[in-house]
Protein backbone atom coordinates (compact mmCIF):
# COMPACT_ATOMS: atom_id res chain seq x y z
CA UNK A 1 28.06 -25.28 -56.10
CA UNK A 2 30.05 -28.49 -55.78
CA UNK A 3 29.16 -30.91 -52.69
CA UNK A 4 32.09 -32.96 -52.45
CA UNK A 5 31.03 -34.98 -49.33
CA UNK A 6 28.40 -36.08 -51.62
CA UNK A 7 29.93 -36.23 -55.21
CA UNK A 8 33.31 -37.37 -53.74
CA UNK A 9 34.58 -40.73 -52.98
CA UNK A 10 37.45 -41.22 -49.74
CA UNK A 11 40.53 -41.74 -51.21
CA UNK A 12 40.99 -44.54 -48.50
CA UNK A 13 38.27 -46.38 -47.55
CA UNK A 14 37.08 -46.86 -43.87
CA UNK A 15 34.11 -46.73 -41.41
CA UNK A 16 35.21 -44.38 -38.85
CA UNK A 17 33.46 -44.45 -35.42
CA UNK A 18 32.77 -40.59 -34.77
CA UNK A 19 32.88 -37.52 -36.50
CA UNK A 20 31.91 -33.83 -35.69
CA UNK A 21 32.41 -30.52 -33.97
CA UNK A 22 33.56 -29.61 -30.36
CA UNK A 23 33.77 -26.87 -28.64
CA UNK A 24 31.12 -25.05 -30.03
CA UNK A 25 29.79 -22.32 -28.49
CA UNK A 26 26.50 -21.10 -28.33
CA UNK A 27 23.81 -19.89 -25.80
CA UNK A 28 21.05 -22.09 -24.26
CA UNK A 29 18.06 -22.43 -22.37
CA UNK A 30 18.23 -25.04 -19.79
CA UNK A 31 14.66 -26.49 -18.68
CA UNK A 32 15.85 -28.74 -15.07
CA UNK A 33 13.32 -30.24 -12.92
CA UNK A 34 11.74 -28.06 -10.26
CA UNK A 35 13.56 -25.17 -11.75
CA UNK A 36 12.33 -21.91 -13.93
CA UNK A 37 14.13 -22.32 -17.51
CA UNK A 38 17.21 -20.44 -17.28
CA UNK A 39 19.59 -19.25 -20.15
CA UNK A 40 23.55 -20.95 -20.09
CA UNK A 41 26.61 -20.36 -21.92
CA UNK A 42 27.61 -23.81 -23.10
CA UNK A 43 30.29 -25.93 -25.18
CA UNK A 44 28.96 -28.65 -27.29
CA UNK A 45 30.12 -31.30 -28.77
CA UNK A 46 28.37 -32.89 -31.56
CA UNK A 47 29.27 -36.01 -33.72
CA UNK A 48 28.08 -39.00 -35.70
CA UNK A 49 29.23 -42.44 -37.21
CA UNK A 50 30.63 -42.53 -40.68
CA UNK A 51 29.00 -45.96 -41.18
CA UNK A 52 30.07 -45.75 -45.44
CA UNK A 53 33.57 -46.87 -45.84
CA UNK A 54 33.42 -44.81 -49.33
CA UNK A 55 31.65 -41.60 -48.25
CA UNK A 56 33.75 -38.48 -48.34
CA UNK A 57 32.86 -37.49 -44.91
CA UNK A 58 29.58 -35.96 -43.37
CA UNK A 59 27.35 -32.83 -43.44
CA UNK A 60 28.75 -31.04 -40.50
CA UNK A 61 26.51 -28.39 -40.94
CA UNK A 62 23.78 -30.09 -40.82
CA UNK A 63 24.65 -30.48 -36.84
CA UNK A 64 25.31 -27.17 -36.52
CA UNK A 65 22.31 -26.09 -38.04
CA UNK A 66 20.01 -28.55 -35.69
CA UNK A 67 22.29 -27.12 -32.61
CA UNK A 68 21.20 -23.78 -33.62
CA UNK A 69 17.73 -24.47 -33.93
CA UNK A 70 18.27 -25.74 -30.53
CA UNK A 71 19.76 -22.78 -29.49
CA UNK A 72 17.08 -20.41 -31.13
CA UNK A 73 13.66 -22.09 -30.70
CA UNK A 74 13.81 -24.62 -27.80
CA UNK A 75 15.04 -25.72 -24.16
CA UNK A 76 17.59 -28.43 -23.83
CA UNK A 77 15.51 -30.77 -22.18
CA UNK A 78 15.35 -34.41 -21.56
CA UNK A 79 12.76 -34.77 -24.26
CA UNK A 80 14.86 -32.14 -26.69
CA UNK A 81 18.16 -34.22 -26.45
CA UNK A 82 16.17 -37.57 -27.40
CA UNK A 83 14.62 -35.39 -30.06
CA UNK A 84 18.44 -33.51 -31.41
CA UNK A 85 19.67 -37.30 -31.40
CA UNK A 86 17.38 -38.82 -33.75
CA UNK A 87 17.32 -35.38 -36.16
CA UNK A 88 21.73 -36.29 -36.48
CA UNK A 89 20.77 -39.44 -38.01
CA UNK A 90 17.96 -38.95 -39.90
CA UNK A 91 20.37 -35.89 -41.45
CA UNK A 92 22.45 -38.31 -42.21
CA UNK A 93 20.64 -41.43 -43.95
CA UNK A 94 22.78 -44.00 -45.15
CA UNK A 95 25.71 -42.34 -43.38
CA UNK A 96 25.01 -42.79 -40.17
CA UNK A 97 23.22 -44.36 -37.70
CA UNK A 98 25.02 -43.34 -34.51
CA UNK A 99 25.10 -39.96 -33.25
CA UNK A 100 26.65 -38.11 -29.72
CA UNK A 101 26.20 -34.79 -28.15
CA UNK A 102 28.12 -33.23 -25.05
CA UNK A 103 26.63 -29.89 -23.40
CA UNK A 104 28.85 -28.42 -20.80
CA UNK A 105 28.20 -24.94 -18.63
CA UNK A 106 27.61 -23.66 -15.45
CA UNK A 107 24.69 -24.02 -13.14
CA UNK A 108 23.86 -21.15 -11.38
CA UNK A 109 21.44 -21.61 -8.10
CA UNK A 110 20.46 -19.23 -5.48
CA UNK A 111 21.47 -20.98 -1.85
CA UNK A 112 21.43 -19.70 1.30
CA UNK A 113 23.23 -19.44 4.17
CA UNK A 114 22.89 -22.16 7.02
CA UNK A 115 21.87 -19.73 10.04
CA UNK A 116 21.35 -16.77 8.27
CA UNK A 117 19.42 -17.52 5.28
CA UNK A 118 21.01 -14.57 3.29
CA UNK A 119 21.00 -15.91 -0.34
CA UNK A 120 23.76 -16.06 -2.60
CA UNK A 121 24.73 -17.54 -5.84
CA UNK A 122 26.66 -21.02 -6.09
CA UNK A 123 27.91 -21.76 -9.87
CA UNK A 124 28.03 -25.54 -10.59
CA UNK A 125 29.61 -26.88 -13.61
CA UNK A 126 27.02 -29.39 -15.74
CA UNK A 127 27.72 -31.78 -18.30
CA UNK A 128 24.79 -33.01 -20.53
CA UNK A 129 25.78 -36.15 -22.79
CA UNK A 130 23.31 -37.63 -25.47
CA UNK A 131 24.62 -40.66 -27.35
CA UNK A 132 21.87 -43.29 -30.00
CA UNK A 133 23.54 -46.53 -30.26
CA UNK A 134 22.43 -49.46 -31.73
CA UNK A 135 18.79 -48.66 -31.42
CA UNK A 136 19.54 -47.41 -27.40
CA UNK A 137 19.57 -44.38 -26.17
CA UNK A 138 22.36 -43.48 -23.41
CA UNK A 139 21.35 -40.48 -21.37
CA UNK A 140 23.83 -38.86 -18.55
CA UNK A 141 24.55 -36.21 -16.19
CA UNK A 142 27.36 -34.79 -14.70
CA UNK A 143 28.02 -32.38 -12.30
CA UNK A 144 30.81 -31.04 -10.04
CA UNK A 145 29.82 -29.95 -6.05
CA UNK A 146 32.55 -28.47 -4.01
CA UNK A 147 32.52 -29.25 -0.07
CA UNK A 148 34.58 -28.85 2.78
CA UNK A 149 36.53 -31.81 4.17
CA UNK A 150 37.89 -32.12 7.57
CA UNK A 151 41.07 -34.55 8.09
CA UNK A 152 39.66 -37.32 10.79
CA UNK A 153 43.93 -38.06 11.98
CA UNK A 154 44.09 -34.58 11.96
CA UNK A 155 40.80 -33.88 14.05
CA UNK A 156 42.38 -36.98 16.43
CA UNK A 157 45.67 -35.47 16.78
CA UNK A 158 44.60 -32.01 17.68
CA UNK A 159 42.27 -33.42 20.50
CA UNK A 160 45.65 -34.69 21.44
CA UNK A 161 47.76 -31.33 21.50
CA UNK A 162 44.12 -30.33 23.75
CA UNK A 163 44.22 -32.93 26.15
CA UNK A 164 47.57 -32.54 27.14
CA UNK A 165 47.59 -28.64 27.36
CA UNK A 166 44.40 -28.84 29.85
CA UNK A 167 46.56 -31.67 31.84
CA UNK A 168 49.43 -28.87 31.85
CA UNK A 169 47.39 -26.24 32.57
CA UNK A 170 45.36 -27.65 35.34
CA UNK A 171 46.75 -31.13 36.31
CA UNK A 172 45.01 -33.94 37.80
CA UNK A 173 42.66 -31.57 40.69
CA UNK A 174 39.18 -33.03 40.27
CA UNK A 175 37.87 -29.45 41.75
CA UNK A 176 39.22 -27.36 39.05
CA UNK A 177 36.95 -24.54 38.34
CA UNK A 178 33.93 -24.46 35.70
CA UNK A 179 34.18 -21.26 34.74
CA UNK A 180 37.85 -20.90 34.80
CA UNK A 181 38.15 -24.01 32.12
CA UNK A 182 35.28 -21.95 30.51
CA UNK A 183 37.53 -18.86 29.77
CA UNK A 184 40.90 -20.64 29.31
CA UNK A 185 39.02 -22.85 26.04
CA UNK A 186 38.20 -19.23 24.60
CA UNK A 187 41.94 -19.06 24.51
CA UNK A 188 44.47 -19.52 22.09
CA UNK A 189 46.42 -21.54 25.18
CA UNK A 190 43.29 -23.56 25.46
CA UNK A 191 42.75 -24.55 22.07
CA UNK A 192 46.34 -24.87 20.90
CA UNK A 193 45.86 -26.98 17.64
CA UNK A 194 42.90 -27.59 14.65
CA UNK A 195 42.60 -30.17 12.57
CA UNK A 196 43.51 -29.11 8.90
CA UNK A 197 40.47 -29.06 6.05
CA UNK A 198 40.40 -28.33 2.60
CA UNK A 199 38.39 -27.52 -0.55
CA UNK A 200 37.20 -30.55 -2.23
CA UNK A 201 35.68 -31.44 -5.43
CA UNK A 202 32.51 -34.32 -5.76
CA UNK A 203 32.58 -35.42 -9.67
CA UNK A 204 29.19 -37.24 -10.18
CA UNK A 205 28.04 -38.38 -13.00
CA UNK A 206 24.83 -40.37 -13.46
CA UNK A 207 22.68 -42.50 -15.74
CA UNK A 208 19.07 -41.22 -15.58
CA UNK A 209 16.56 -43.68 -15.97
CA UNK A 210 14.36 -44.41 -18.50
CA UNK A 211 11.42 -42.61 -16.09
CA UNK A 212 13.18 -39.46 -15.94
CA UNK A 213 11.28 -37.09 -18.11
CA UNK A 214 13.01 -33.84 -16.74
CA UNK A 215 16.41 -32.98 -16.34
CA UNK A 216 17.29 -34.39 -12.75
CA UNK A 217 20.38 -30.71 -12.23
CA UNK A 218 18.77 -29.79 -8.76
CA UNK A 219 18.00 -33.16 -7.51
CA UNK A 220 22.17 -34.82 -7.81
CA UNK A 221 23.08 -31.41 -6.62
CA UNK A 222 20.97 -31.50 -3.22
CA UNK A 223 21.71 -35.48 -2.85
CA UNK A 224 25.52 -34.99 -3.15
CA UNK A 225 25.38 -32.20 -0.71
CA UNK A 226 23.11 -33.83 1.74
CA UNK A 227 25.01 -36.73 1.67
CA UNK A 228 27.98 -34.87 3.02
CA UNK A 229 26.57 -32.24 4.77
CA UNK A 230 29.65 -29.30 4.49
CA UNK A 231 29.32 -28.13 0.97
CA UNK A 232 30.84 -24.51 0.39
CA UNK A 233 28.81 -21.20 1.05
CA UNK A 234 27.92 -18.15 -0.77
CA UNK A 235 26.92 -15.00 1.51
CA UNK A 236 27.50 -15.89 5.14
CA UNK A 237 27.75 -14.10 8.28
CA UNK A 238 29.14 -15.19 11.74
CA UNK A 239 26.81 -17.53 12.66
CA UNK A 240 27.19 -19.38 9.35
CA UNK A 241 30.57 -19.35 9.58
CA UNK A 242 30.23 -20.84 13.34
CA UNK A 243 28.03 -23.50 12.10
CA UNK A 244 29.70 -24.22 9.03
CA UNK A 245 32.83 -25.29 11.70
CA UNK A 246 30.43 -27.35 13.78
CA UNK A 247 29.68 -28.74 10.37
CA UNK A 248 33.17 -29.92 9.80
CA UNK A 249 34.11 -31.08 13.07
CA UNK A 250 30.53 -33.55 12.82
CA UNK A 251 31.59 -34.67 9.48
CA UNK A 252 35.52 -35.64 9.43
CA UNK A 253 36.02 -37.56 6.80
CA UNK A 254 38.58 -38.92 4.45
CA UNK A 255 38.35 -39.73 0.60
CA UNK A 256 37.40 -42.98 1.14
CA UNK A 257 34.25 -41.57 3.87
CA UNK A 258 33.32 -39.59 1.39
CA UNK A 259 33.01 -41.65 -1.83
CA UNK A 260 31.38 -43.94 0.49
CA UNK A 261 28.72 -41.53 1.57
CA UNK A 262 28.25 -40.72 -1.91
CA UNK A 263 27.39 -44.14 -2.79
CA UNK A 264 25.15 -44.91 -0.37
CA UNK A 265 23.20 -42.24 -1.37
CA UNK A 266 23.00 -42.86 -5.22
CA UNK A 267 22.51 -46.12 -4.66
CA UNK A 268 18.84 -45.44 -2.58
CA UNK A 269 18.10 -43.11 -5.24
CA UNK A 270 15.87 -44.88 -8.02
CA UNK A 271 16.12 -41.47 -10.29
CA UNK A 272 19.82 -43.23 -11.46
CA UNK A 273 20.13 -46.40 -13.25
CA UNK A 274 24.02 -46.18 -13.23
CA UNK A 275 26.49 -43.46 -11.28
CA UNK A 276 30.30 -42.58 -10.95
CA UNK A 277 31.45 -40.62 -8.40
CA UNK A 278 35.28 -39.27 -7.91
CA UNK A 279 36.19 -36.64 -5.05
CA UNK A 280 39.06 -34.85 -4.79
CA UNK A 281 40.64 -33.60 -2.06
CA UNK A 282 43.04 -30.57 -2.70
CA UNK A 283 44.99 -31.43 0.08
CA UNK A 284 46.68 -28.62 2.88
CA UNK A 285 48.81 -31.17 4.64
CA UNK A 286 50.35 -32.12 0.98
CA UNK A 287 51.25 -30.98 -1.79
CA UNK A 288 49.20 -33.86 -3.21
CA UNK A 289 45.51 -34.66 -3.85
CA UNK A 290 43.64 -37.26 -2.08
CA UNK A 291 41.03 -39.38 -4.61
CA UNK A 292 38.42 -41.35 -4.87
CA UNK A 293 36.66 -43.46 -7.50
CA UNK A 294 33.74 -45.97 -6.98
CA UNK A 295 30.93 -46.82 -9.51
CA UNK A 296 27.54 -48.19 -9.10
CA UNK A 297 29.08 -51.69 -10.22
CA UNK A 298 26.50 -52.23 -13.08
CA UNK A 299 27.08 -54.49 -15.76
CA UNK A 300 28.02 -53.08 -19.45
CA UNK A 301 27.67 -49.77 -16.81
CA UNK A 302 30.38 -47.01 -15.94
CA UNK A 303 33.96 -48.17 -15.28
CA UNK A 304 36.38 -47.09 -12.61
């Protein structure tokens, strides 16, 4: 049968700088650190140089064959990706001598409540990316965390609305009552305002280091969410729900707050040679979003 990316010349000559597949689908095992191996649905992207300025084109199913092998026989894994990497270039000698790889899919982790403890499942979307470059290997992580944020002016200005309704409602008498304030805060008269909070979205991704030898999923997860300390639930009850409030009302912050947060905490954590970090917030107030953007500032490293 004819081979034409091999037999045939390019009409035009050129180097180009990537070419591949994406959006391919296909199932996975995913082996992350700490974690049992657990099968995903993914979307890949796969793609190398065309280094030949006279070649036809490549052997894209060569990839496809190598991401199926994957698929079939092994766990993405740190050690896997390095592996998948150097088998897209040595399928392609004297064609290329780059090659890329993008795995994207949800996370699913079993989290529980903060009172209760009663379990429930928290999908988080993951993004793999492999790239060989000039002899280095680039190795990142991604993931999205979604968190509660609670609107510090907002916070300030319902105190406010407070303040002045207890001054209405029981002056300037220095004996009022204990237990009469008591029962008028249960009240909607006592606690006329709340500060507004919304759903908000931490985009992280990371540069693991040349130590890492598992995938790091669980660890960015748990230091994103320490770091800001109201990330969504699964299965709560009341209490939960109580102390996911006293949660909010501890941890007002704005974008800015929480970017911040976010960077202190990468930048303590030796695991990452490199991070970016964006957060959204979907605002209430507005029909706007509030955002983010700060990177670990390293040289040749991510960009703003």
């Amino acid at each position: 049968m004819p081979d034409i990316a091999n037999q045939t010349k390019a009409q035009t000559e050129g180097a180009l700088d990537w070419v591949g597949m994406s959006n391919i689908e296909m199932p996975l095992v995913v082996g992350a650190a700490n974690e049992p191996e657990r099968p995903v649905s993914a979307k890949v992207d796969a793609f190398v140089n065309l280094k030949d300025p006279k070649a036809k084109g490549i052997h894209m199913s060569r990839l496809y064959l190598l991401l199926e092998e994957l698929s079939n026989n092994d766990v993405l894994s740190h050690q896997s990706l390095r592996k998948l990497l150097h088998d897209f270039i040595d399928s392609h000698e004297g064609l290329a001598d780059q090659a890329y790889v993008k795995f994207t899919f949800d996370y699913h982790l079993r989290r529980k409540a903060l009172i209760s403890k009663k379990p429930g499942w928290k999908a988080y979307p993951v993004t793999v990316v492999g790239r060989y470059d000039a002899g280095k290997l680039h190795l990142e992580l991604g993931v999205e965390v979604p968190y509660s944020s609670t609107c510090p002016c907002s916070a300030a200005l319902a105190r406010q609305l407070i303040q002045d309704a207890f001054a209405e409602q029981f002056g300037t008498d220095a004996d009022v009552d204990a237990e009469l304030v008591h029962r008028w805060l249960g009240t909607t008269k006592g606690i006329v305002a709340t500060p507004h909070s919304q759903r908000s979205i931490a985009e992280v991704k990371v540069i693991m280091g040349e130590q890492v030898s598992e995938l790091p999923i669980i660890h960015l997860i748990d230091s994103i969410e320490d770091a800001l300390q109201t990330p969504v639930q699964a299965a709560v009850k009341r209490e939960d729900e109580q102390e996911f409030a006293r949660l909010n009302g501890q941890n007002l912050m704005f974008c800015e707050d929480a970017a911040r947060r976010l960077q202190h905490a990468l930048n303590q954590n030796a695991v990452f040679s490199d991070f970016w970090i964006r957060v959204n917030h979907y605002e209430s107030l507005h029909a706007h979003d509030a955002v983010s953007i700060t990177t670990k500032g390293v040289t040749g490293g991510f960009k703003a």
